[in-house]
N, C-alpha and C. Protein backbone atom coordinates (compact mmCIF):
# COMPACT_ATOMS: atom_id res chain seq x y z
N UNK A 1 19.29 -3.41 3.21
CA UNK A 1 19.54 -3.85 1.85
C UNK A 1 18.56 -4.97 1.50
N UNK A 2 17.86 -4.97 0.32
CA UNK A 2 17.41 -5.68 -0.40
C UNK A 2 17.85 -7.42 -1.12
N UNK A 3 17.24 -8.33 -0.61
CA UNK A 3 18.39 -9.17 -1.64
C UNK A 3 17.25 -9.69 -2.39
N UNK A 4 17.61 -10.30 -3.66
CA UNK A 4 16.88 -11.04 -4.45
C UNK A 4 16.60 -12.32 -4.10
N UNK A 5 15.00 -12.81 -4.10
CA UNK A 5 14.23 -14.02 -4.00
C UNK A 5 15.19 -15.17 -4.30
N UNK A 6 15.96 -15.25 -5.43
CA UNK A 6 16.76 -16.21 -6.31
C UNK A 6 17.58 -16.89 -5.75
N UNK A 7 18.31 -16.26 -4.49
CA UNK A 7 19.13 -16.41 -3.45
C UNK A 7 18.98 -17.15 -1.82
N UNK A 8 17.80 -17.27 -2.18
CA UNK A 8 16.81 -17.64 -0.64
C UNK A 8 16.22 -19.16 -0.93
N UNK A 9 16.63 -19.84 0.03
CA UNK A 9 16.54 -20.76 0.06
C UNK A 9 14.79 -21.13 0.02
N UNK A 10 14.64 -22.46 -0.13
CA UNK A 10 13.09 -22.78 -0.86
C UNK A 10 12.02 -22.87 0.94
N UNK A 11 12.83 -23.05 2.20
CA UNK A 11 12.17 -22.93 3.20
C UNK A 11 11.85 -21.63 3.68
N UNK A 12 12.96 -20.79 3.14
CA UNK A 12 12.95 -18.93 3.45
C UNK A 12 11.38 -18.32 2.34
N UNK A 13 11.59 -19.14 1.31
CA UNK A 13 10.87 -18.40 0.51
C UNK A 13 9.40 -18.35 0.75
N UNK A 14 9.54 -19.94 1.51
CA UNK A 14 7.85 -20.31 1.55
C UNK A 14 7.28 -19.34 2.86
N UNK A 15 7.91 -18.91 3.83
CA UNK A 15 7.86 -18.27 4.90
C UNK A 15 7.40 -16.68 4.40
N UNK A 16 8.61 -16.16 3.73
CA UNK A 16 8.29 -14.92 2.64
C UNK A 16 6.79 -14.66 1.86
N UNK A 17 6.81 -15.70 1.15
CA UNK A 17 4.87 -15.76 1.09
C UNK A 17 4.17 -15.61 1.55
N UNK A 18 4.34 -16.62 3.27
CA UNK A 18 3.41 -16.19 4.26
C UNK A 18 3.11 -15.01 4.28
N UNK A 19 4.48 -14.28 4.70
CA UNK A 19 4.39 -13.07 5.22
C UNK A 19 3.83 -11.98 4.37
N UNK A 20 3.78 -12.06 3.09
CA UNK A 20 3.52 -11.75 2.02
C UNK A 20 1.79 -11.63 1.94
N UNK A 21 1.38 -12.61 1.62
CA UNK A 21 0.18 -12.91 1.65
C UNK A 21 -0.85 -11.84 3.25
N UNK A 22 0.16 -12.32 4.08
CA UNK A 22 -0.66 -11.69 5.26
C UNK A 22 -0.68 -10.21 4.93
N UNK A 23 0.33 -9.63 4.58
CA UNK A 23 0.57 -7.98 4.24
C UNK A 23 -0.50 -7.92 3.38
N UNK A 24 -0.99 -8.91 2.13
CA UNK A 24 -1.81 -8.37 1.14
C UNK A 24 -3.17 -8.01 1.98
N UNK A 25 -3.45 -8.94 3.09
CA UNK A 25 -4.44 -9.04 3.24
C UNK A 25 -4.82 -7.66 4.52
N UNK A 26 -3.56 -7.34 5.35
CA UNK A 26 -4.15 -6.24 5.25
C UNK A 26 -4.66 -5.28 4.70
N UNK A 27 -3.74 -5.03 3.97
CA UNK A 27 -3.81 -3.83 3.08
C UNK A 27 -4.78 -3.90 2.21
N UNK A 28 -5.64 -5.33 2.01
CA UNK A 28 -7.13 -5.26 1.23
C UNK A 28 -8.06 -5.35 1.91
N UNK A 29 -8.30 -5.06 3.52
CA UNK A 29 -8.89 -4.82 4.30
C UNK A 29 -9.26 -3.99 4.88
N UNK A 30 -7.98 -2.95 4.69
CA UNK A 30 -8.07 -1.59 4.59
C UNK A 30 -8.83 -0.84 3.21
N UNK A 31 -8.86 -1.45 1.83
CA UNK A 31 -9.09 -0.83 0.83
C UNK A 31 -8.10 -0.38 -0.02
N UNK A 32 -7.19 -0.13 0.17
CA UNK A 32 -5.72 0.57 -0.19
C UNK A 32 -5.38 -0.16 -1.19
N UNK A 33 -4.72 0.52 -2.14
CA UNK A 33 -3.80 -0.25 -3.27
C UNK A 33 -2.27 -0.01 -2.45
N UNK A 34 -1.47 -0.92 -3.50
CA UNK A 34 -0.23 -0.54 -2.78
C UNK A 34 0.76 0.40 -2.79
N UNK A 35 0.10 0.96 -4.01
CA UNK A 35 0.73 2.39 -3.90
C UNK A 35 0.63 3.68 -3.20
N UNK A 36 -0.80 3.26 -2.38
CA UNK A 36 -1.24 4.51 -1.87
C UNK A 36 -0.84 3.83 -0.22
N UNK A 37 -0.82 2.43 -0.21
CA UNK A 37 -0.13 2.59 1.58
C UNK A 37 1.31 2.51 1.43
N UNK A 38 2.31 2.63 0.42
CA UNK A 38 3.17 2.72 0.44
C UNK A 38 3.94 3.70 0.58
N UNK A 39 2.85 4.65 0.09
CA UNK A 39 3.41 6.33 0.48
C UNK A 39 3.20 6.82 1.78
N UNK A 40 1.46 5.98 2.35
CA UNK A 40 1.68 6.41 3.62
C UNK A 40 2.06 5.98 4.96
N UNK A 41 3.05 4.67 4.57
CA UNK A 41 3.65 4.14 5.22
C UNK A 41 5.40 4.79 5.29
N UNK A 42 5.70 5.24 4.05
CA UNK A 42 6.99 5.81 3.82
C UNK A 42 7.85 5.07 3.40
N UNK A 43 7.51 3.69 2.32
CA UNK A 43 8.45 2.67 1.90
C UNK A 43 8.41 2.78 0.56
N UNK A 44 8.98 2.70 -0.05
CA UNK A 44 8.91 2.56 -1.65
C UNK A 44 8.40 1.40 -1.79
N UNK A 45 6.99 2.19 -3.20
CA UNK A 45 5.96 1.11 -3.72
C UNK A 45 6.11 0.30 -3.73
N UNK A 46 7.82 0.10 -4.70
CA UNK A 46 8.26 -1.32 -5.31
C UNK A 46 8.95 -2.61 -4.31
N UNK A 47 9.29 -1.58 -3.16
CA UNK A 47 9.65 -2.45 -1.95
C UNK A 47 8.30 -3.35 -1.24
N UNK A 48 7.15 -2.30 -0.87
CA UNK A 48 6.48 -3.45 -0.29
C UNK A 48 5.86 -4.04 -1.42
N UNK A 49 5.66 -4.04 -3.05
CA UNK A 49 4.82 -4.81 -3.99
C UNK A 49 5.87 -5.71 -3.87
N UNK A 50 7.20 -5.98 -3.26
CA UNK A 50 7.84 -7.17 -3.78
C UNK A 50 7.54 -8.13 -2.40
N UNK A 51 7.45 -7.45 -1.26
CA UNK A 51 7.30 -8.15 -0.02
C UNK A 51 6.03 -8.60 0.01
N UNK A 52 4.94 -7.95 -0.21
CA UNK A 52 3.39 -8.98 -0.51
C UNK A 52 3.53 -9.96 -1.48
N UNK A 53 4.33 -10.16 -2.42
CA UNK A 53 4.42 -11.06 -3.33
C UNK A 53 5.73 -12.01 -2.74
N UNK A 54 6.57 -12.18 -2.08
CA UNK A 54 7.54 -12.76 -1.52
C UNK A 54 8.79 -12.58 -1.92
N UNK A 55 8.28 -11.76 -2.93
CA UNK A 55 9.79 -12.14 -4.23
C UNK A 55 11.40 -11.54 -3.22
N UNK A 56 11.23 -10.42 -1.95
CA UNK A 56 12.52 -9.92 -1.78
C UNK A 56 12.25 -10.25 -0.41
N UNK A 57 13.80 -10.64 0.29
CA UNK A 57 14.41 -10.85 1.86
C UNK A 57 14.64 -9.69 2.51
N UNK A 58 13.66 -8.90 2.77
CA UNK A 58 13.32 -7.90 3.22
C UNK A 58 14.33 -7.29 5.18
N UNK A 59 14.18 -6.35 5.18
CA UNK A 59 15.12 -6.06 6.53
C UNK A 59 13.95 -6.13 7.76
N UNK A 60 14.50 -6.72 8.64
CA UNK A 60 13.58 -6.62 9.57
C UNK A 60 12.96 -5.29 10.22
N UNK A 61 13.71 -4.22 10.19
CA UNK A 61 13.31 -2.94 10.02
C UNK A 61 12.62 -2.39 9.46
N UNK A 62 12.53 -2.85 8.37
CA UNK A 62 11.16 -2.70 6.94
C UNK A 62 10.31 -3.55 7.67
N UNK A 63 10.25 -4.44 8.00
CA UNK A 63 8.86 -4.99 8.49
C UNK A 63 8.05 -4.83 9.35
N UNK A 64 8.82 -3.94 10.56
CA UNK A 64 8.72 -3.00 12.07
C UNK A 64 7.89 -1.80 11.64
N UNK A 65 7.92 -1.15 10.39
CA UNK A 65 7.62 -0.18 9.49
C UNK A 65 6.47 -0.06 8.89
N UNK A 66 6.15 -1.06 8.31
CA UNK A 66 4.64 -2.00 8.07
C UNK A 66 4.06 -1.81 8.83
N UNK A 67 4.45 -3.19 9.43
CA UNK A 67 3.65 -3.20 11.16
C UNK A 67 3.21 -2.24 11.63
N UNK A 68 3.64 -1.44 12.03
CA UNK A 68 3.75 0.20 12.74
C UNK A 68 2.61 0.46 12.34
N UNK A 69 2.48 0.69 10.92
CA UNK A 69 1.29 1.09 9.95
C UNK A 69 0.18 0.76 10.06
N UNK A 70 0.05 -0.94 10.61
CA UNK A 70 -1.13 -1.14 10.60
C UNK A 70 -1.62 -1.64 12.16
N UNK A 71 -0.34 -1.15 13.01
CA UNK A 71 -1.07 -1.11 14.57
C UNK A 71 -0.81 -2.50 15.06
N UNK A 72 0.05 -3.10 14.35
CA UNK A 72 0.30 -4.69 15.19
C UNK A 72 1.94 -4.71 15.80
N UNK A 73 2.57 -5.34 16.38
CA UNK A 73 3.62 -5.93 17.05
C UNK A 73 3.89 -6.95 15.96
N UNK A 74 5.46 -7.40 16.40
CA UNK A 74 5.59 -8.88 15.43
C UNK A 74 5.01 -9.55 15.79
N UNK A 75 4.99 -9.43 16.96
CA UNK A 75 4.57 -10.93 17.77
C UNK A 75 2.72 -11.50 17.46
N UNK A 76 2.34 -9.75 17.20
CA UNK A 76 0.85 -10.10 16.84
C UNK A 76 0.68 -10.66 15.60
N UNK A 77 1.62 -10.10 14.66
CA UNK A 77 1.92 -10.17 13.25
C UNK A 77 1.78 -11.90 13.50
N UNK A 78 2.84 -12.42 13.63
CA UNK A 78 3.38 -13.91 13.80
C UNK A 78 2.55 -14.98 14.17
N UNK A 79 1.76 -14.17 15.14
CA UNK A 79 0.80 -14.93 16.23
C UNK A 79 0.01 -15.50 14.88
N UNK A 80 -0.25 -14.44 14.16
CA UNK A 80 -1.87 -14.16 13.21
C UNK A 80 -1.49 -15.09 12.36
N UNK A 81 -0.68 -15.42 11.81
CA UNK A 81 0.54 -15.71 10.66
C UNK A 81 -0.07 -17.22 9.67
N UNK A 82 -0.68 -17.34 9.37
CA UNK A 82 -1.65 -18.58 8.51
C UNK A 82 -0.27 -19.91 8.17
């Protein structure tokens, strides 16, 4: 389940960005818009356009999903993590 940004506290959110930001930057490293790795990742568009932007508290399962996609671990994910 999805929850709304609005609800997340201002230390969750800033974290959410991070994570956010880092997703953009794969995915503009790859070339990809987000509609086209969203299909071939298997997430709905509007799910990961809200997670590169921070706006939603995403499932950690959705983020395993990503990941997957672009060949990292969390831990690499995290490691990388700005």
């Amino acid at each position: 389940m999805v929850k709304k940004s609005d609800a997340i506290p201002s230390e969750q959110k800033k974290l959410l960005v991070q994570i956010g930001k880092k997703l953009q930057k794969l995915r503009a490293d790859r070339g990809k818009t987000y509609v086209e790795t969203a299909k071939e990742m298997g997430v709905p568009r509007n799910t990961l356009n809200r997670m590169e932007l921070g706006q939603i508290n995403f499932q950690l399962l959705t983020l395993v999903r990503v990941l997957n996609y672009y060949h990292l671990s969390i831990s690499q994910f995290f490691d990388k993590l700005d």
